[in-house]
Structure formats: C-alpha cells, structure tokens
C-alpha atoms as a PDB file:
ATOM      1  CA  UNK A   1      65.435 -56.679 -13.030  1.00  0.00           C
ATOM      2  CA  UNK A   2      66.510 -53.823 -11.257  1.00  0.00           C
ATOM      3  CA  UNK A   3      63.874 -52.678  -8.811  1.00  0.00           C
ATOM      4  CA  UNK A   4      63.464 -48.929  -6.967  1.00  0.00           C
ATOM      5  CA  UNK A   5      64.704 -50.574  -3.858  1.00  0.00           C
ATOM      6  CA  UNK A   6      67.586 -52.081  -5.192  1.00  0.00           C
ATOM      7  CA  UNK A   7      68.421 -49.175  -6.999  1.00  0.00           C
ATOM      8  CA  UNK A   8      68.500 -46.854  -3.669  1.00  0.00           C
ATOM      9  CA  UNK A   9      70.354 -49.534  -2.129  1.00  0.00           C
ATOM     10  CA  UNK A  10      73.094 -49.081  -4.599  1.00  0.00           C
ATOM     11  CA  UNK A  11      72.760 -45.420  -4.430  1.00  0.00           C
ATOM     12  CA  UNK A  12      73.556 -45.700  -0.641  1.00  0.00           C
ATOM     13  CA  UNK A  13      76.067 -47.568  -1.019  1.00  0.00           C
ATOM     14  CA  UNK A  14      77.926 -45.191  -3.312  1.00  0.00           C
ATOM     15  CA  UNK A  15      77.130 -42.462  -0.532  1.00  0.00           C
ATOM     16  CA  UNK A  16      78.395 -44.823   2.562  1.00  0.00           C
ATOM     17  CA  UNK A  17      81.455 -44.425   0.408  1.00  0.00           C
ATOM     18  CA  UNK A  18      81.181 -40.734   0.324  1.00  0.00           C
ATOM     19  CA  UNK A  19      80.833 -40.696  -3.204  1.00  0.00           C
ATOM     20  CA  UNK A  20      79.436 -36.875  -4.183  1.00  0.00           C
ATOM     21  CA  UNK A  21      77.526 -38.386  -7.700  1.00  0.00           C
ATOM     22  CA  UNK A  22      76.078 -40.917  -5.838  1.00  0.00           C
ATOM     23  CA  UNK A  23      75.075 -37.900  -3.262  1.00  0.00           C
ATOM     24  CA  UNK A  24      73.605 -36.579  -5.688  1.00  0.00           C
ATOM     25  CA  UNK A  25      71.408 -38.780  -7.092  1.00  0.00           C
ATOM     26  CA  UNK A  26      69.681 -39.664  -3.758  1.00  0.00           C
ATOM     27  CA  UNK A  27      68.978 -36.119  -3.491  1.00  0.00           C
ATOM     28  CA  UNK A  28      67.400 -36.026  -6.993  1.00  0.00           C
ATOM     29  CA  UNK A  29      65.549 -39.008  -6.300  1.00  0.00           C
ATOM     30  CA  UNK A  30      64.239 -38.318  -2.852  1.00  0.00           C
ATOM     31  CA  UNK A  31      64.116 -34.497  -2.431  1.00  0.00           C
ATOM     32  CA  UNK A  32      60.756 -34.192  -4.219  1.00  0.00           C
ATOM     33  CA  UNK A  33      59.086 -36.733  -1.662  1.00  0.00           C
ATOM     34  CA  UNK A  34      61.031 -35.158   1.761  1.00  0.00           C
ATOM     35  CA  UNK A  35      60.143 -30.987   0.194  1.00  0.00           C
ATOM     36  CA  UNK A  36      56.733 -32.451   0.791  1.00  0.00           C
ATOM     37  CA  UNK A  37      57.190 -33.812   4.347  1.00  0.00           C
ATOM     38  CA  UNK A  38      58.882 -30.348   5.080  1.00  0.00           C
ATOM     39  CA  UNK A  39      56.243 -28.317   3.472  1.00  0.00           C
ATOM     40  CA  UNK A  40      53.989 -29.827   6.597  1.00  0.00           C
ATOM     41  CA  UNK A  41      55.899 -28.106   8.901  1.00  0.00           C
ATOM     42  CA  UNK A  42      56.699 -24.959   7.220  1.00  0.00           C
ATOM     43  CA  UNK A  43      54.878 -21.348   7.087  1.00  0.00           C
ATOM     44  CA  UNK A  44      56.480 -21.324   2.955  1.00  0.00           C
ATOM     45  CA  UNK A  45      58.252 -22.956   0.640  1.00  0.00           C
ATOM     46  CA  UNK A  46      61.478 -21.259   1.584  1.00  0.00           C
ATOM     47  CA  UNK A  47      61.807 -22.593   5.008  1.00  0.00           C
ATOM     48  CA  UNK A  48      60.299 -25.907   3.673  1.00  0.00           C
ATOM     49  CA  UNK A  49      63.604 -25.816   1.506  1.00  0.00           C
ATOM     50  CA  UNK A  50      66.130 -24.449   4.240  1.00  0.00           C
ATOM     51  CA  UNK A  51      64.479 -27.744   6.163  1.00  0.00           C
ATOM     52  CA  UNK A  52      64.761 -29.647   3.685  1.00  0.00           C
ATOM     53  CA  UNK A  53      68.833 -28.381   3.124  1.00  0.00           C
ATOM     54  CA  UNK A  54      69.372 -29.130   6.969  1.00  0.00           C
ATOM     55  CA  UNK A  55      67.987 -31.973   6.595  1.00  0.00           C
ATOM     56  CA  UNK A  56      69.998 -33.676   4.090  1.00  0.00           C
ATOM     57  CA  UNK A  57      73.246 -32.073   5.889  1.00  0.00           C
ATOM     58  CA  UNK A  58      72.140 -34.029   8.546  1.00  0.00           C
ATOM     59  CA  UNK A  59      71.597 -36.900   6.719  1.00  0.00           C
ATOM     60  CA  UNK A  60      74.945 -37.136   4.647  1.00  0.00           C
ATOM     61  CA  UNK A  61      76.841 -36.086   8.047  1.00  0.00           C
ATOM     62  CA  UNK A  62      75.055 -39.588   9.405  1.00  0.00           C
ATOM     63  CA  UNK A  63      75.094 -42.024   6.589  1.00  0.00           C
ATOM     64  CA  UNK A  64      76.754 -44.890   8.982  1.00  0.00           C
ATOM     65  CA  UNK A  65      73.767 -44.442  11.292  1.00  0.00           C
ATOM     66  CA  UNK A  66      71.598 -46.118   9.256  1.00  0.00           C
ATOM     67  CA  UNK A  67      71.244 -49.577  10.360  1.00  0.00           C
ATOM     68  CA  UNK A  68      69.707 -51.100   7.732  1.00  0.00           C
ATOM     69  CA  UNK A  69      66.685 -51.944   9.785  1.00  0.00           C
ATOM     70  CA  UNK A  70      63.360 -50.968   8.154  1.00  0.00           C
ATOM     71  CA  UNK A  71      62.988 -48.583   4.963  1.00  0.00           C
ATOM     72  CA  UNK A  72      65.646 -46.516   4.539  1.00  0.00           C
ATOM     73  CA  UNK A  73      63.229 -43.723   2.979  1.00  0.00           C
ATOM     74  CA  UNK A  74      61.543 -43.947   5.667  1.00  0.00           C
ATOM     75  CA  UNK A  75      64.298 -43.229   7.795  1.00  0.00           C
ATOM     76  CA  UNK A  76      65.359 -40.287   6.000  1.00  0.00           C
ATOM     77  CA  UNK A  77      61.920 -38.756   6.209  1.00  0.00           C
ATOM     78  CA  UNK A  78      62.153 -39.069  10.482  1.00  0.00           C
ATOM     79  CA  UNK A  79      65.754 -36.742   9.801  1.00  0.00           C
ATOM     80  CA  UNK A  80      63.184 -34.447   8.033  1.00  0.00           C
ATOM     81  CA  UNK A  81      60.598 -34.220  10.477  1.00  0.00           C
ATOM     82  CA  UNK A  82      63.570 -33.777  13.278  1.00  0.00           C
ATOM     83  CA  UNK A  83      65.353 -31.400  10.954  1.00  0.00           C
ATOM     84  CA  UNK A  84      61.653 -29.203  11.125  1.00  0.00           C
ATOM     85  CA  UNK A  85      61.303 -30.112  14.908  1.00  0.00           C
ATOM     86  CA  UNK A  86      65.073 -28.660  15.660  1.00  0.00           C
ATOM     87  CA  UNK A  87      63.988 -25.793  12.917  1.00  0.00           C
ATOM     88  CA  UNK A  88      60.915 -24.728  15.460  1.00  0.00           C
ATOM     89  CA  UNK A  89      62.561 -25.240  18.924  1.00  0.00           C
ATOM     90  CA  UNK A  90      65.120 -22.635  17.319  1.00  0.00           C
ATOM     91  CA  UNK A  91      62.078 -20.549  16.427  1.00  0.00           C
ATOM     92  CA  UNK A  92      60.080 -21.284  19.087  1.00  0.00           C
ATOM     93  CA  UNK A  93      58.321 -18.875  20.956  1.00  0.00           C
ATOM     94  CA  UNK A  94      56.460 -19.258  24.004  1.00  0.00           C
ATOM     95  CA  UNK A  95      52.544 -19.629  23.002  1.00  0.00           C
ATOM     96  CA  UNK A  96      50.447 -19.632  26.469  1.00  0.00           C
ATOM     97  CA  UNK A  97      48.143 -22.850  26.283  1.00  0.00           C
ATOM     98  CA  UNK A  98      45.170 -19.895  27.314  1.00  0.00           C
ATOM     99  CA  UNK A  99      45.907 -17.954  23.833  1.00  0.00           C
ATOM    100  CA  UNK A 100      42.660 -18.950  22.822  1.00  0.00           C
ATOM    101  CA  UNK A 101      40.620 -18.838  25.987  1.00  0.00           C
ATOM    102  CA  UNK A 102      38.611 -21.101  28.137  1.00  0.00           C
ATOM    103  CA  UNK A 103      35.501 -20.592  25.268  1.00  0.00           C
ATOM    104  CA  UNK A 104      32.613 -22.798  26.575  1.00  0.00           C
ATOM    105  CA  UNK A 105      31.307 -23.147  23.107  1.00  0.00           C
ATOM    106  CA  UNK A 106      34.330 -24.512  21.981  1.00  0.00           C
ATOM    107  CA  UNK A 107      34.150 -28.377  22.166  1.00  0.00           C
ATOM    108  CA  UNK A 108      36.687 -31.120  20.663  1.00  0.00           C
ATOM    109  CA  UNK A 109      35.156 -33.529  18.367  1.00  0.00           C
ATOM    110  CA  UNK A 110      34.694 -34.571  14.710  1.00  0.00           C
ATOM    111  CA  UNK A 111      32.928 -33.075  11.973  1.00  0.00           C
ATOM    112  CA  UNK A 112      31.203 -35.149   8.994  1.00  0.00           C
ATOM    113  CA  UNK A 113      32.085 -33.070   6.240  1.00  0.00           C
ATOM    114  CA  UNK A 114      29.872 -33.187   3.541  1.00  0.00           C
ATOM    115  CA  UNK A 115      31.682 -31.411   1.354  1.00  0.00           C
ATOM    116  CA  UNK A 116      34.512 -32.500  -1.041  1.00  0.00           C
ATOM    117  CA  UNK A 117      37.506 -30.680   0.651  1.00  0.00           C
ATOM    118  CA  UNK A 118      40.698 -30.230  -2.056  1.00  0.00           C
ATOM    119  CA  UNK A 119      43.906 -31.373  -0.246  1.00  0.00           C
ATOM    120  CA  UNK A 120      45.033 -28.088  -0.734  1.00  0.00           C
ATOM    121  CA  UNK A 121      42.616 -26.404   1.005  1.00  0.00           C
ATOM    122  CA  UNK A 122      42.976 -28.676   4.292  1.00  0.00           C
ATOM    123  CA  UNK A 123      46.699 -27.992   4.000  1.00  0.00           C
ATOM    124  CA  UNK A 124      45.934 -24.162   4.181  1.00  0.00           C
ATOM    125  CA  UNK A 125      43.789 -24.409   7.155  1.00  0.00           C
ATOM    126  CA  UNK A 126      46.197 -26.444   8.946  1.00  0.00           C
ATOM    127  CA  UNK A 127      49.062 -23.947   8.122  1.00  0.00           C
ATOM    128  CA  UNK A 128      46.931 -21.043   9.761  1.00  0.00           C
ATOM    129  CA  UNK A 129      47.312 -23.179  12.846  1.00  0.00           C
ATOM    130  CA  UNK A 130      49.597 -21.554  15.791  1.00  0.00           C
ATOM    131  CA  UNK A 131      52.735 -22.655  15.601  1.00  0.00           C
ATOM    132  CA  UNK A 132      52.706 -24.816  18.460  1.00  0.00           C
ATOM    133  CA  UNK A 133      49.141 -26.567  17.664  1.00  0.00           C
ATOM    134  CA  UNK A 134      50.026 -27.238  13.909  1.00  0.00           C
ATOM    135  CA  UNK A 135      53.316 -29.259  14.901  1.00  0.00           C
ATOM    136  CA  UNK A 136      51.982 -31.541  17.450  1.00  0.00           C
ATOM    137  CA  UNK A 137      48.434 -31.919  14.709  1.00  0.00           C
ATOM    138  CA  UNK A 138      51.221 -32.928  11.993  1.00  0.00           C
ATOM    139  CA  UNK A 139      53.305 -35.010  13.542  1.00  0.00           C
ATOM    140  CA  UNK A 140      50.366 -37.089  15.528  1.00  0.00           C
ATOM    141  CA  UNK A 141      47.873 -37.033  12.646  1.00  0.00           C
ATOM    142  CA  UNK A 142      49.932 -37.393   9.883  1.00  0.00           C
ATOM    143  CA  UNK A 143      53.139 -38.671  11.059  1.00  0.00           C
ATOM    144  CA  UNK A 144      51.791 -41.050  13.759  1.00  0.00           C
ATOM    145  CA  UNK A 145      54.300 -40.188  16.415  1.00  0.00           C
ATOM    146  CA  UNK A 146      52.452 -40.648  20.173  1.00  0.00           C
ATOM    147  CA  UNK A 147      52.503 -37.848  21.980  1.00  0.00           C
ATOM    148  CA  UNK A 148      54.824 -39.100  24.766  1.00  0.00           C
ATOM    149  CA  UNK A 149      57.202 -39.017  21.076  1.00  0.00           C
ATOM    150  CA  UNK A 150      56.056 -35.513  20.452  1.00  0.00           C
ATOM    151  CA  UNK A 151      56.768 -34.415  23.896  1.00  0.00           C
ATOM    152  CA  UNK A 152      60.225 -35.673  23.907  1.00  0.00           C
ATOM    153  CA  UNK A 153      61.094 -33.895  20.541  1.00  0.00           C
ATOM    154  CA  UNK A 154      59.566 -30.486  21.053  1.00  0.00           C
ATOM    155  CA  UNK A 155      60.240 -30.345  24.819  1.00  0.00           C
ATOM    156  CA  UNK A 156      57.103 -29.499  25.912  1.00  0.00           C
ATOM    157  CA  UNK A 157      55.019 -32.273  28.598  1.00  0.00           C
ATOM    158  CA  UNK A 158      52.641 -35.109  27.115  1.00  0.00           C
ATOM    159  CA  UNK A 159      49.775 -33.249  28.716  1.00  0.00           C
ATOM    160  CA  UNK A 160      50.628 -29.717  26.385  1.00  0.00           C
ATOM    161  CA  UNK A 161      51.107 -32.578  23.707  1.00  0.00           C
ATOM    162  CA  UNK A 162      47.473 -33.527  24.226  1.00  0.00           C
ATOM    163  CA  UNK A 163      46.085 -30.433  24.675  1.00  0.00           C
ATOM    164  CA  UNK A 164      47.369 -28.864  21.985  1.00  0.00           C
ATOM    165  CA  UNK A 165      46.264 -31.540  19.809  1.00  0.00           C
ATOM    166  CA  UNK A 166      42.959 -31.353  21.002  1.00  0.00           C
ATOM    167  CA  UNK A 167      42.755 -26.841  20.406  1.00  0.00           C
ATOM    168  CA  UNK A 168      44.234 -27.716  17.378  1.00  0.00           C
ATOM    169  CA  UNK A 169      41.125 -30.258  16.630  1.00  0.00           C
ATOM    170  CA  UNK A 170      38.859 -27.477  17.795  1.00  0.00           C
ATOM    171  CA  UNK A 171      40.306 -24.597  15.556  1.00  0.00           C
ATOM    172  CA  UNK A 172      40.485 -27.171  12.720  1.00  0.00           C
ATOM    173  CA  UNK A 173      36.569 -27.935  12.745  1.00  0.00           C
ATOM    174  CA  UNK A 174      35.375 -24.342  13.071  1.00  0.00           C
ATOM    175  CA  UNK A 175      37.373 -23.619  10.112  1.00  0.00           C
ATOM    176  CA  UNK A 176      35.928 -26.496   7.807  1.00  0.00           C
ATOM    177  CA  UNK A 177      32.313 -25.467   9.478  1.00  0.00           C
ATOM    178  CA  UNK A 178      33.394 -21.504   8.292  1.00  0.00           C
ATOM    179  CA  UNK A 179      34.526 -22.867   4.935  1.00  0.00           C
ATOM    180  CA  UNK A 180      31.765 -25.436   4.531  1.00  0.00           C
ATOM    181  CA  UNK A 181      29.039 -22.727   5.464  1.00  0.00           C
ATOM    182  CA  UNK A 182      30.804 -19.686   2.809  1.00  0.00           C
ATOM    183  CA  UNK A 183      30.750 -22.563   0.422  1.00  0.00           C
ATOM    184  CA  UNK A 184      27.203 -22.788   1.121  1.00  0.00           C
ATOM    185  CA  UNK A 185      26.351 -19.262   0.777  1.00  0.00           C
ATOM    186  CA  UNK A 186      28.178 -19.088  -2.619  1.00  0.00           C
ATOM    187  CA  UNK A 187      26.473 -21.946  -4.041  1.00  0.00           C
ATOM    188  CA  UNK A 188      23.043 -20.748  -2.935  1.00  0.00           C
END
C-alpha cells in the first residue's frame, strides 16, 4: 500500500534527479498547504503567492540540502517562512518600538473570550497588525520559533523580539474586546 509519505518520498526522489514532472507534482501536492503558511505573513494573496514562488525557487535550487532528517514537509514549510522573513527584511521599514506610546492603560495579558471567534476573523485582526508586531506574533505563536530564533532571522535583538510580541498581545486583545463588545451591541 502506497502511503502519502511514501508517495512524496518518491516524488523527491524524481526532483533530487531534477526531473521537471516530478517538480511538478510536489508543487501540486504541497502548494495548497505552504499558500497557507505564506498567507500568515502576507498583507494579500498576491504577495502570499510571490512568497510562495520564491519560496519554491528556493527550494528546487536546494533539493540536496535536505537531509532526510525529520519531515520533509515540514522542512519545506521553514523555506516558506524564511522565504516571507527574507520577503520583509527587503520590505522592511524601520517601525520605532514607541509607535504606539507608553499608554498606561495598555497592559499585556489574556482575554477569555466568550465569544465564538471564526478563524477568519482572528486572521484579519492579526493582519491589521504593524508589520513588525504581526511577524514576530506569527512566527512565535503559530510557528513556535523562540525569540532568540526570531531575532536571528529578522535581525532585530531578542529584547525587540519580546517586546514586540508582547504590543502585539496588547493590540490583539483590544481588538477582540472592540469586536466582542460591537458584537454585543448588534446582538442586543
């Protein structure tokens, strides 16, 4: 019985060989899966799919990288997430760690949510993030890097790393308490 992992297997072995159908077919297969990791980092679908095309350039140019250690899906989504890191160094702007302000009714913490959030809309409020906050939120939240990781690949200190994180935490819960309280409103 041929299973999904044997069946990439063979498909990377027709690619290790520089075979283009075999190129093709992992793209096929996997590009559905890695447009969604690059739609986490991206203001639109269009630069999720320019990521996404970097990406797999990447990827094909480095086929003999792959050491066979660990999934290799999983190593193809890390070329993603470092195809969308390189993407916003490129991009990058300086954002002052101040844009917000020193508000003293801003505090970090969680939020019980009563509410049943759609993915969607959690997506959309991180998106509105700054630039700067919503990469480090993705990749520690989501991704899992830590943030001495996330400091090396976006070339900012840990320290930013963490306090970014944390404005990005604050922004995040005053826009599910907004949301949660127009919800609220409309209901009532």
């Amino acid at each position: 019985m041929i299973t999904t992992d044997n069946y990439l297997r063979f498909i990377w072995e027709g690619c290790l060989r520089n075979e283009r159908k075999y190129q093709e077919q992992l793209y096929t297969i996997l590009s559905p899966k890695m447009m969604a990791v690059c739609m986490r980092y991206a203001k639109d679908r269009d630069e999720a799919q320019d990521i996404l095309q970097e990406g797999f350039v990447k990827l094909f140019k480095n086929l003999h990288n792959y050491r066979g250690e660990g999934s290799l899906e999983g190593w193809i989504r890390r070329i993603m997430v470092h195809s969308a890191i390189s993407r916003y160094r490129k991009a990058k702007t300086i954002v002052l760690v101040d844009d917000f302000g020193e508000n003293s009714n801003m505090h970090a913490g969680t939020s019980d949510n009563g509410n049943k959030l759609e993915a969607d809309d959690l997506q959309e409020l991180i998106n509105k993030l700054p630039d700067s906050y919503r990469s480090v939120f993705r990749m520690y939240a989501i991704e899992g890097f830590s943030h001495q990781e996330i400091a090396d690949a976006l070339g900012i200190s840990e320290l930013l790393s963490r306090t970014n994180l944390c404005r990005a935490r604050v922004i995040l819960k005053n826009n599910l308490n907004e949301l949660e309280s127009r919800e609220l409103r409309a209901t009532a």
